[in-house]
Protein backbone atom coordinates (compact mmCIF):
# COMPACT_ATOMS: atom_id res chain seq x y z
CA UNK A 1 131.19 72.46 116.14
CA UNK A 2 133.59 70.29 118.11
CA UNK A 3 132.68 68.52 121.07
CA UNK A 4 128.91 68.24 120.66
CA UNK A 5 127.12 67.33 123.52
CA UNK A 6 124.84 64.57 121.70
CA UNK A 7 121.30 64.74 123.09
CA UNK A 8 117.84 61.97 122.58
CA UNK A 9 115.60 64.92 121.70
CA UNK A 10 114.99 68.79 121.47
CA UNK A 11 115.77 70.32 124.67
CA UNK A 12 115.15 73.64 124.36
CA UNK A 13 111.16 74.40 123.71
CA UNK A 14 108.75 77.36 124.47
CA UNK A 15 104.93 77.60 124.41
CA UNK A 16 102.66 80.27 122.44
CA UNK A 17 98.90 80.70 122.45
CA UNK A 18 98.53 81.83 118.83
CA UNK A 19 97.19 85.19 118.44
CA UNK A 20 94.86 86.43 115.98
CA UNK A 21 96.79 88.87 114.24
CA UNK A 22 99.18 85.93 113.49
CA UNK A 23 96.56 84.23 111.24
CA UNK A 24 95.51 84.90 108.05
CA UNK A 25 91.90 85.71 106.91
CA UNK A 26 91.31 82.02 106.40
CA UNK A 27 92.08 81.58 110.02
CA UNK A 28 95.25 79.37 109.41
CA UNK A 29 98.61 80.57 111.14
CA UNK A 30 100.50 82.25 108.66
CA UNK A 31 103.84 80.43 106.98
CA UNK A 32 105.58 83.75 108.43
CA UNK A 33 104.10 83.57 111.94
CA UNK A 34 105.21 80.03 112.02
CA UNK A 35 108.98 81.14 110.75
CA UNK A 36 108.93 83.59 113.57
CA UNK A 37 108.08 81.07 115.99
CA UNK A 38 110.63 79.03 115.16
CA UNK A 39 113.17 81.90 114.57
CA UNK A 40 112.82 82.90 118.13
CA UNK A 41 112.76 79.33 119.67
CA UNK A 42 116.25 79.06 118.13
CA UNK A 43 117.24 82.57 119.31
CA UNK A 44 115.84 81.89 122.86
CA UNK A 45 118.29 77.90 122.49
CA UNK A 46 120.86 80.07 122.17
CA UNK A 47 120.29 83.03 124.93
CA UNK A 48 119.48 79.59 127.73
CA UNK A 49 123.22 78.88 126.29
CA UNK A 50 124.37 82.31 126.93
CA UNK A 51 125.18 83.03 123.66
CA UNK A 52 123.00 85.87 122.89
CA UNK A 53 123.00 87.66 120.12
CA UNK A 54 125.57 90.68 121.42
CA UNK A 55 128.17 88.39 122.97
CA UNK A 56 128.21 86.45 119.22
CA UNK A 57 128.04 90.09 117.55
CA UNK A 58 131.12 91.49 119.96
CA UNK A 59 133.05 88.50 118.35
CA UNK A 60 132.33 89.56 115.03
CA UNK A 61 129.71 86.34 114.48
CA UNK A 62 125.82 86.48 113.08
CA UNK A 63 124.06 84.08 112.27
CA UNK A 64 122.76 84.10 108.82
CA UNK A 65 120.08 81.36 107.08
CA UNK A 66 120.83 80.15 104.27
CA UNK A 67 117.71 77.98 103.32
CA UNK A 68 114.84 76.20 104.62
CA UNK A 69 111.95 73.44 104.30
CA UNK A 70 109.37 73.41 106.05
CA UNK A 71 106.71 70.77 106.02
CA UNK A 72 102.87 71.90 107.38
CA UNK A 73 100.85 68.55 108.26
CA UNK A 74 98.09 70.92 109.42
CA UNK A 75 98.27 74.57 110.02
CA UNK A 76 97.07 75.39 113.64
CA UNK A 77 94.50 78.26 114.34
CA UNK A 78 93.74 81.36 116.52
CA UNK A 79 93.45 80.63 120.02
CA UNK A 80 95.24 77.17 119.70
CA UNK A 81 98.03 76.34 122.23
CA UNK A 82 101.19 75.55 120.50
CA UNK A 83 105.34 73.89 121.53
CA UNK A 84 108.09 74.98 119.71
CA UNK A 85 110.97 72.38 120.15
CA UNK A 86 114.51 73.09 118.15
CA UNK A 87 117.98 71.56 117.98
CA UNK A 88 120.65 71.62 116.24
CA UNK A 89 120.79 68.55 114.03
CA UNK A 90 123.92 68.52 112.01
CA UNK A 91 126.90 70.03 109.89
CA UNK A 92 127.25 70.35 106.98
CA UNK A 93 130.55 72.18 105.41
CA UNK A 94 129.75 75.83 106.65
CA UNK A 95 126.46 75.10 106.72
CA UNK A 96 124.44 74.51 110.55
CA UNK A 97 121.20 72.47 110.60
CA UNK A 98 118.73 72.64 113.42
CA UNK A 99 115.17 71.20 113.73
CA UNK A 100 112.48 72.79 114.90
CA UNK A 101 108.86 70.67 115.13
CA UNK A 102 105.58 72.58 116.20
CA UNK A 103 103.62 70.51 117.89
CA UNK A 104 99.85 70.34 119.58
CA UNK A 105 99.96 69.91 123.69
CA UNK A 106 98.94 66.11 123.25
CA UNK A 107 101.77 65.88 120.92
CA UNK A 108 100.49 65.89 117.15
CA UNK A 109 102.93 67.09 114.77
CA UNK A 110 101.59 69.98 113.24
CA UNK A 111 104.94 71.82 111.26
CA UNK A 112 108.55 71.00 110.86
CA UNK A 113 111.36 72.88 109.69
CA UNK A 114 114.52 72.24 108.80
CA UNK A 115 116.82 74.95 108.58
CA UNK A 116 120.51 75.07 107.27
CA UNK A 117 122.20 78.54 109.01
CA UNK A 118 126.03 80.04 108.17
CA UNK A 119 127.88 82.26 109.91
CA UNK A 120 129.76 85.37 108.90
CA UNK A 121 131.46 88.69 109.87
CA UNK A 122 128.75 91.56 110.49
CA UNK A 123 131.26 93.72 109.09
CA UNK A 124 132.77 92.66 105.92
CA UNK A 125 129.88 90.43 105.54
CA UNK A 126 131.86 87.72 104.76
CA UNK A 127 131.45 83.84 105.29
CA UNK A 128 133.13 82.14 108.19
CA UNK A 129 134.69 79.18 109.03
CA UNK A 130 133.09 76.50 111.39
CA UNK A 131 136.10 77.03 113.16
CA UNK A 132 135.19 80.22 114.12
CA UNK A 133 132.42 79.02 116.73
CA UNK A 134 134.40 78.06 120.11
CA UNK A 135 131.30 77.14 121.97
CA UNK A 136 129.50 73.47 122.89
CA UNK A 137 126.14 73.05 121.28
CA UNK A 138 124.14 69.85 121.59
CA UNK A 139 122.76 67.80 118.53
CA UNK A 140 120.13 65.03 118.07
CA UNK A 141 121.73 61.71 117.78
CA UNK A 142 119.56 60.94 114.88
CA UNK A 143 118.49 63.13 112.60
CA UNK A 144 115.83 62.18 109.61
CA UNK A 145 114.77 65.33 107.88
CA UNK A 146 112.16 65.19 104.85
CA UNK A 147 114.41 67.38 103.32
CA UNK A 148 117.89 68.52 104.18
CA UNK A 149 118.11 72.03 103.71
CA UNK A 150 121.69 72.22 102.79
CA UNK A 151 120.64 70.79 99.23
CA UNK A 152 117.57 72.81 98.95
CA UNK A 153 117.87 73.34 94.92
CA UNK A 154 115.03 75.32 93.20
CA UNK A 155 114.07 76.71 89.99
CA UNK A 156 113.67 80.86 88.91
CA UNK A 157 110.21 81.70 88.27
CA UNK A 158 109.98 83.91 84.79
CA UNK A 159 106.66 85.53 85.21
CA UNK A 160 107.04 88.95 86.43
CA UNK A 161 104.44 89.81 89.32
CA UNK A 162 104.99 93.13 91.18
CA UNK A 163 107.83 95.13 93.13
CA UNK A 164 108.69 94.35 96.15
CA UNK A 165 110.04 97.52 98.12
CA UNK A 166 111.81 97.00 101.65
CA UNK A 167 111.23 99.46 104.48
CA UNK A 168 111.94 99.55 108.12
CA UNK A 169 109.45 97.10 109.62
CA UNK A 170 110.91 94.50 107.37
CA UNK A 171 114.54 94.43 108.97
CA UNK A 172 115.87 92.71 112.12
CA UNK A 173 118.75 93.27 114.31
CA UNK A 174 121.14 92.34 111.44
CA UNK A 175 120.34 95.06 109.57
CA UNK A 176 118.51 93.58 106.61
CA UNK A 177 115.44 91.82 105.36
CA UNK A 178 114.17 89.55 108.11
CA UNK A 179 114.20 85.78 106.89
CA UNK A 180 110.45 85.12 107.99
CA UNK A 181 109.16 88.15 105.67
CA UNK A 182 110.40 86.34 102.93
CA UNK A 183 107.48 84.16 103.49
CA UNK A 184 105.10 86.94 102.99
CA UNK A 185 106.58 87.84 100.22
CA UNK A 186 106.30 84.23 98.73
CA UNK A 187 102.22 83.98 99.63
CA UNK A 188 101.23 87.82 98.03
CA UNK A 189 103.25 87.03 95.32
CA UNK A 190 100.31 84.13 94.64
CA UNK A 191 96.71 84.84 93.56
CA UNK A 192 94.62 85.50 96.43
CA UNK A 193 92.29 82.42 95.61
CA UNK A 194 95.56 80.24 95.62
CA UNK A 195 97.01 82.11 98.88
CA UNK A 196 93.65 81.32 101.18
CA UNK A 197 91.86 78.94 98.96
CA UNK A 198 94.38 76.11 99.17
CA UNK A 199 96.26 74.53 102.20
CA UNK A 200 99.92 74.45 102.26
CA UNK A 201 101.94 71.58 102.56
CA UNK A 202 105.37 72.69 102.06
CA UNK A 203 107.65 75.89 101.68
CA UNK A 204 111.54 75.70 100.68
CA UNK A 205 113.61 78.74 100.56
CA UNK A 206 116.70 79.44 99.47
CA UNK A 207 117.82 82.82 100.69
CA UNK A 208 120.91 83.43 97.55
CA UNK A 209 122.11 87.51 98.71
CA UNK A 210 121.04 89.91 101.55
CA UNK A 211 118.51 92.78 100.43
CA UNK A 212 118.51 95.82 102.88
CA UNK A 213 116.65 98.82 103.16
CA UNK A 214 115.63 100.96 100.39
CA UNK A 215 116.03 97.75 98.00
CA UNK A 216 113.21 96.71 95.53
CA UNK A 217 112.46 93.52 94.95
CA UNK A 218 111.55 92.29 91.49
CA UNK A 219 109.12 89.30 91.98
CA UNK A 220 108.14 86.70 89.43
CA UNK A 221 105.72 83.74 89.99
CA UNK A 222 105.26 80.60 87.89
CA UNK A 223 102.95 77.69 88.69
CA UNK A 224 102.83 74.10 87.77
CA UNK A 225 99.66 71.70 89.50
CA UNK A 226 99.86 72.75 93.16
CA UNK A 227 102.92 73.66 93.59
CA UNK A 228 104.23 77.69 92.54
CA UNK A 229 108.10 79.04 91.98
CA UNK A 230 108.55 82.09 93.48
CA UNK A 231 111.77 84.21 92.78
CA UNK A 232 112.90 87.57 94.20
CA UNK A 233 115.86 90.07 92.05
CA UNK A 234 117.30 93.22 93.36
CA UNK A 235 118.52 94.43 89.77
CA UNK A 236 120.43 91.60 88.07
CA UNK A 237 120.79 89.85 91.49
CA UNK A 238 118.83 86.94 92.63
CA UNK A 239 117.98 87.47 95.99
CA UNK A 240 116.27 84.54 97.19
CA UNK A 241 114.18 81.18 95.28
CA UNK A 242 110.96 79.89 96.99
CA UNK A 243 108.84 76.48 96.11
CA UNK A 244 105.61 76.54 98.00
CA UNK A 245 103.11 73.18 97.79
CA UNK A 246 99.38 72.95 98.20
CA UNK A 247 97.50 70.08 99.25
């Protein structure tokens, strides 16, 4: 991305009221909510930039994610009023970073994610080049993640917890398994006194091949203290590595 307009902050934001149905049965918003949130705070940075998703597409560009931490200092609730503020934050190789924070309207840091995205051909579903993207996007002149998501590295989870099947709510406008699912997948892959017992800290994901409809997902689980391995396999492939942390 050449020619970055280098920026003090995150200028691109939008406001939610959290709904009910985005909560779980503990009343905390859900890790996948939260995802979606920031998925479409990012989308809607790059529609105010006119680069919407079909322009991008009509060049033969998506944008794909490639893996993620997010850090939860305290999971907001129904009814709360919520800002979602996201830039992009760096480069590196192929790999795109943006921030996104969640924060209360007095300004307490609730979530933050750090997200490293790629970009490749819709059709041939190959990686491209930086080079590839022509257009201007601004970036935060500093930049200090918790965790930089371009060297997520996690371990495979061996214990074997359920299938995973993948159906038509579960895609998006590319065509395959929407990253914030992934998410849900992670927290039903956990006993249900883990999944709304504990508080979570921290989720990393490391999305490793695209699963599409009609796949299966093989899930196995592992856990170690507070923290569980989550791993997904479509066949011999592995699909996707999660580490999720409890407080």
């Amino acid at each position: 991305m050449s020619g970055q307009i280098i920026v003090e902050s995150h200028p691109y934001s939008i406001s939610v009221k959290i709904p009910q149905f985005d909560c779980d049965a503990a009343g905390r918003l859900k890790l996948s909510a939260a995802l979606r949130y920031i998925q479409q705070a990012s989308t809607g940075h790059l529609d105010s930039l006119g680069l919407t998703h079909s322009l991008l597409y009509n060049e033969n560009i998506i944008f794909v994610l490639v893996s993620l931490a997010l850090k939860a200092h305290r999971l907001p609730s129904a009814r709360e009023e919520i800002e979602i503020r996201t830039c992009p934050a760096a480069q590196n190789g192929v790999q795109m970073i943006r921030e996104t924070l969640i924060v209360s309207p007095e300004g307490e840091l609730l979530i933050e994610c750090q997200a490293a995205w790629a970009m490749i051909d819709p059709f041939t579903r190959r990686l491209l080049k930086p080079s590839c993207f022509k257009y201007q996007l601004p970036q935060l002149r500093e930049w200090h993640p918790f965790q930089d998501p371009s060297k997520v590295r996690l371990s495979e989870a061996k214990n074997e917890v359920c299938l995973w099947p993948v159906r038509y709510s579960h895609l998006d406008l590319n065509g395959h398994l929407n990253n914030t699912v992934y998410a849900d997948i992670v927290m039903d892959s956990l006993p249900i006194e883990t999944a709304l017992g504990q508080i979570v800290s921290e989720l990393r994901l490391r999305y490793k091949k695209e699963v599409k409809y009609g796949d299966v997902l093989s899930l196995r689980a592992d856990s170690h203290e507070k923290e569980w391995t989550v791993t997904g396999y479509n066949g011999e492939d592995l699909c996707f590595e999660a580490l999720v942390s409890f407080v």
